[in-house]
C-alpha atoms as a PDB file:
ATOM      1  CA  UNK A   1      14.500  -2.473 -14.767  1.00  0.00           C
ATOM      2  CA  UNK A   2      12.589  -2.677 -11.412  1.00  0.00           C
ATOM      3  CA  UNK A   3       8.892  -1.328 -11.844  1.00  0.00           C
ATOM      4  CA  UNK A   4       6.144  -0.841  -9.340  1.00  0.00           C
ATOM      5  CA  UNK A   5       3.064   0.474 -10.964  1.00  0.00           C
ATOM      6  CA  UNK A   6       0.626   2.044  -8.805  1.00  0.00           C
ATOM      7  CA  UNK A   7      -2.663   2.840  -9.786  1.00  0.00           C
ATOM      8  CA  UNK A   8      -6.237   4.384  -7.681  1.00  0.00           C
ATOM      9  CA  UNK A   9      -5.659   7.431  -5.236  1.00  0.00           C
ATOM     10  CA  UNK A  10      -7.828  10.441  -5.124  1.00  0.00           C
ATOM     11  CA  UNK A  11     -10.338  12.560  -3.672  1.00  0.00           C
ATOM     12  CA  UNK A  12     -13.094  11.614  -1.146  1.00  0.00           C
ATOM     13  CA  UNK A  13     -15.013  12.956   1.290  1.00  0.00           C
ATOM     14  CA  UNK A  14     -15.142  11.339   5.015  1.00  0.00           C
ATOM     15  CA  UNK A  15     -16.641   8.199   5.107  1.00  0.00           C
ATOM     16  CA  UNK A  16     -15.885   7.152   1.711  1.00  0.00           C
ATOM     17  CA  UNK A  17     -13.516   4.417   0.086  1.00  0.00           C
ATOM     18  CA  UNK A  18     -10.943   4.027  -2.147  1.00  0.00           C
ATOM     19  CA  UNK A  19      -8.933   0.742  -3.689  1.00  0.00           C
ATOM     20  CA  UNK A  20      -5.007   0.972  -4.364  1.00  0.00           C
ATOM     21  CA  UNK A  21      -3.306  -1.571  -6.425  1.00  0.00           C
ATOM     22  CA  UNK A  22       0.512  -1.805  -7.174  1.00  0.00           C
ATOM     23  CA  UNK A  23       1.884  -4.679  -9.408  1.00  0.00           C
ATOM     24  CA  UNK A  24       5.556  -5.151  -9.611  1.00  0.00           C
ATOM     25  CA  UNK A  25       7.886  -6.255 -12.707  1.00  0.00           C
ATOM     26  CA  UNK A  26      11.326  -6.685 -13.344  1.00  0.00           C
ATOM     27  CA  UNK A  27      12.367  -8.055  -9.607  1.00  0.00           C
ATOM     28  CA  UNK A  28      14.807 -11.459  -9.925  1.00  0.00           C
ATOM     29  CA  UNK A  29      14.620 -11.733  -6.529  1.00  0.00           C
ATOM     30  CA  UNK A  30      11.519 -13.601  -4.883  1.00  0.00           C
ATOM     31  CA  UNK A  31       9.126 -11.166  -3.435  1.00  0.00           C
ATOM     32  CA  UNK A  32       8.472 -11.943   0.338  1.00  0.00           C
ATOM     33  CA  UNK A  33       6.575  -9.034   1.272  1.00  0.00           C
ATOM     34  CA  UNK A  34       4.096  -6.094  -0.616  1.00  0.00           C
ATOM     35  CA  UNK A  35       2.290  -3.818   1.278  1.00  0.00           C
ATOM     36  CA  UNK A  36       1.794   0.242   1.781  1.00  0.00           C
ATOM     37  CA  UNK A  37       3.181   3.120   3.631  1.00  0.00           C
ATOM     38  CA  UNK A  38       2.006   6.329   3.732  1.00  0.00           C
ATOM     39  CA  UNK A  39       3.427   9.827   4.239  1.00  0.00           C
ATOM     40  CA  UNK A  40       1.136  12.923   5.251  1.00  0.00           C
ATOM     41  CA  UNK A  41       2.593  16.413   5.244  1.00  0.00           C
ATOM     42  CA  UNK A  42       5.013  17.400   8.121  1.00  0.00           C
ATOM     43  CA  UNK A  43       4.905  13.846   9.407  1.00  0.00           C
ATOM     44  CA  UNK A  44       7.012  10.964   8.634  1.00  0.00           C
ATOM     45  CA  UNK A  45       6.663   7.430   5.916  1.00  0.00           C
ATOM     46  CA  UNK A  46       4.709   5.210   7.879  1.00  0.00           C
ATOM     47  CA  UNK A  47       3.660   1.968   8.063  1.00  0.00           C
ATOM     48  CA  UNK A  48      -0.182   1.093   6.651  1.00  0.00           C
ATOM     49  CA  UNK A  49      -0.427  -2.541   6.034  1.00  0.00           C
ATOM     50  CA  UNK A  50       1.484  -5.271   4.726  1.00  0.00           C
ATOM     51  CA  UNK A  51       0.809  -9.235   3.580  1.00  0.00           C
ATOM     52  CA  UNK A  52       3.408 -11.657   3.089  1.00  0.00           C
ATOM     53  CA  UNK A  53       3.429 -13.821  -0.279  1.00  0.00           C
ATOM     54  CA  UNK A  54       3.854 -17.084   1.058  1.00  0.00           C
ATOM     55  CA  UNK A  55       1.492 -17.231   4.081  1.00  0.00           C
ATOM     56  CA  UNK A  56      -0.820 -14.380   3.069  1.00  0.00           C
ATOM     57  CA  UNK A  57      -0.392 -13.367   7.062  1.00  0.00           C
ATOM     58  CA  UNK A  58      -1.385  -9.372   7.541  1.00  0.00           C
ATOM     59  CA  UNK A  59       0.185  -6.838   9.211  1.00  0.00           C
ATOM     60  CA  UNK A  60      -1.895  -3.306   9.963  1.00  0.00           C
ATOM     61  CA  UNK A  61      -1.303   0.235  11.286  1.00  0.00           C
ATOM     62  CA  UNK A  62      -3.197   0.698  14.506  1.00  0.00           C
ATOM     63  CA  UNK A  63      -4.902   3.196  12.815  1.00  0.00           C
ATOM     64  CA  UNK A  64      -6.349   1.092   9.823  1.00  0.00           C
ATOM     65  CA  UNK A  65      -7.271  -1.927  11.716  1.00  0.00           C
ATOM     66  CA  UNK A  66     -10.932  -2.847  10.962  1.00  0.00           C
ATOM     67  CA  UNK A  67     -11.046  -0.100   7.881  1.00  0.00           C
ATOM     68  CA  UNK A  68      -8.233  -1.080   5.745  1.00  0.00           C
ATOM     69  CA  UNK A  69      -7.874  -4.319   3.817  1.00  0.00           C
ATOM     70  CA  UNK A  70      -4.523  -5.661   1.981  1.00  0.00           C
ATOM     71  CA  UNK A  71      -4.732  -8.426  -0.492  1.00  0.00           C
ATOM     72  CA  UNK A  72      -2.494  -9.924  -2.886  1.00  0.00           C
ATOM     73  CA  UNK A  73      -2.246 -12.033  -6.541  1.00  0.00           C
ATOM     74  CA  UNK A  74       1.609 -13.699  -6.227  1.00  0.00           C
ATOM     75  CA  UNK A  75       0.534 -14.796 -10.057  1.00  0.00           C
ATOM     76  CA  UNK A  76       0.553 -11.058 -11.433  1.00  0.00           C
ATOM     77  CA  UNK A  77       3.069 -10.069  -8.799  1.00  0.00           C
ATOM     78  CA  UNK A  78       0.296  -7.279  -7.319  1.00  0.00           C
ATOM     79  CA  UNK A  79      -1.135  -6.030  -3.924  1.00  0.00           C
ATOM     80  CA  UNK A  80      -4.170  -4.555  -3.618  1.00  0.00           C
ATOM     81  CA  UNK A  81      -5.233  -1.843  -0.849  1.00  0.00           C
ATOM     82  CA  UNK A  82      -8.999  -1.483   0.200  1.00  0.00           C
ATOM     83  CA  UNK A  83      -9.486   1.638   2.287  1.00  0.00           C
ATOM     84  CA  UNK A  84     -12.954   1.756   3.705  1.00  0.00           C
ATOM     85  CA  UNK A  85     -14.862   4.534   6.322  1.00  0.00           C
ATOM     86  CA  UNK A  86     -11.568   6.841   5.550  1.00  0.00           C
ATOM     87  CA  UNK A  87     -10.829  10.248   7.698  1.00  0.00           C
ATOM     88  CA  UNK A  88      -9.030  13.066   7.182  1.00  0.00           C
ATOM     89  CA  UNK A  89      -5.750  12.376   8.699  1.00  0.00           C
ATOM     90  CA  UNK A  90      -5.711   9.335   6.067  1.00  0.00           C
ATOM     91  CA  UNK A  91      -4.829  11.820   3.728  1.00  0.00           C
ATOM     92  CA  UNK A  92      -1.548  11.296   2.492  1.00  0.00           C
ATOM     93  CA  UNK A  93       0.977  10.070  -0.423  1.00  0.00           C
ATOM     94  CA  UNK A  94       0.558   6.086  -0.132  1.00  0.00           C
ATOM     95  CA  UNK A  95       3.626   4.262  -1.761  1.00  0.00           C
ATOM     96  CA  UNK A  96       3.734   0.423  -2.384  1.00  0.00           C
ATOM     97  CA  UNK A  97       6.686  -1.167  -1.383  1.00  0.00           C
ATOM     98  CA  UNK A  98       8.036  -4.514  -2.329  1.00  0.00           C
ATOM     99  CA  UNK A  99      10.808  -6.609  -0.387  1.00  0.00           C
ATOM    100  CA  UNK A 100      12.793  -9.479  -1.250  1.00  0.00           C
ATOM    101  CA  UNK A 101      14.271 -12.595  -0.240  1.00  0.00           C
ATOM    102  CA  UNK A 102      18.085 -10.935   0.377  1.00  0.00           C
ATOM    103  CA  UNK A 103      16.537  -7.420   2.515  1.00  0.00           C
ATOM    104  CA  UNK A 104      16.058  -5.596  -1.107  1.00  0.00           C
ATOM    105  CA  UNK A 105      13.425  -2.981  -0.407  1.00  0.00           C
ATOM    106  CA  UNK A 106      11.822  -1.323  -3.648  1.00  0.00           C
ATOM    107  CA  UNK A 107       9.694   1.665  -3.921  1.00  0.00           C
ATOM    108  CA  UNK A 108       6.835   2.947  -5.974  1.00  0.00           C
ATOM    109  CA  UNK A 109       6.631   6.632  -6.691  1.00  0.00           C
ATOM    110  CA  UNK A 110       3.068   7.196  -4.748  1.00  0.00           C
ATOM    111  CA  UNK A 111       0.087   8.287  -5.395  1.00  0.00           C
ATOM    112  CA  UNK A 112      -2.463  10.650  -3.240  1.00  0.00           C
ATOM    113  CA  UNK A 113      -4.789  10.288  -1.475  1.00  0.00           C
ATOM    114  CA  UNK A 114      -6.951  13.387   0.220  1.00  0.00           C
ATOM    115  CA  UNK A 115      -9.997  12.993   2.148  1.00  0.00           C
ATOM    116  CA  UNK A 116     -12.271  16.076   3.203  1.00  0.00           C
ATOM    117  CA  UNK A 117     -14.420  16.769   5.979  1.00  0.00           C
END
């Protein structure tokens, strides 16, 4: 029932940008949170940015800060990713992730992103 529809991802050279969206359906619970993590090969899911849905307050990576941008539309239920001046060791399987009011966490099934030298 629970749907998180990612779209965006790609290729791009250093430098470059690229926009993520994910919009969630079939959640009863009240989103709280949206936001992004990322996995690169042989490292672990990380952190990349998150926005709460009743303040709109940000939370970033170290690594993103300044290059990354996380917005949201609590009417359609979607967060948006804008990923600016991006590097090689961006590169990496971004998923969306969604958490409600009572600790649910919910999962999108990513989408990649590679950036060349």
């Amino acid at each position: 029932q629970v749907r998180l529809v990612e779209s965006g991802g790609g290729s791009v050279q250093a430098g470059g940008s690229q926009r993520l969206s994910c919009e969630a359906s079939g959640i009863s619970v009240s989103i709280d949170v949206m936001g992004w993590y990322h996995q690169a090969p042989g490292k672990q899911r990380e952190l990349v940015a998150l926005i709460t849905s009743s303040s709109g307050n940000t939370n970033y990576a170290d690594s993103v800060k300044g290059r990354f941008a996380i917005s949201r539309d609590n009417a359609k239920n979607t967060a948006n990713l804008q990923m600016n001046s991006l590097k090689p060791e961006d590169t990496a399987i971004y998923y969306c992730y969604v958490q409600g009011g009572l600790f649910n966490q919910y999962w999108g099934h990513g989408t990649q992103v590679t950036v060349s030298s």
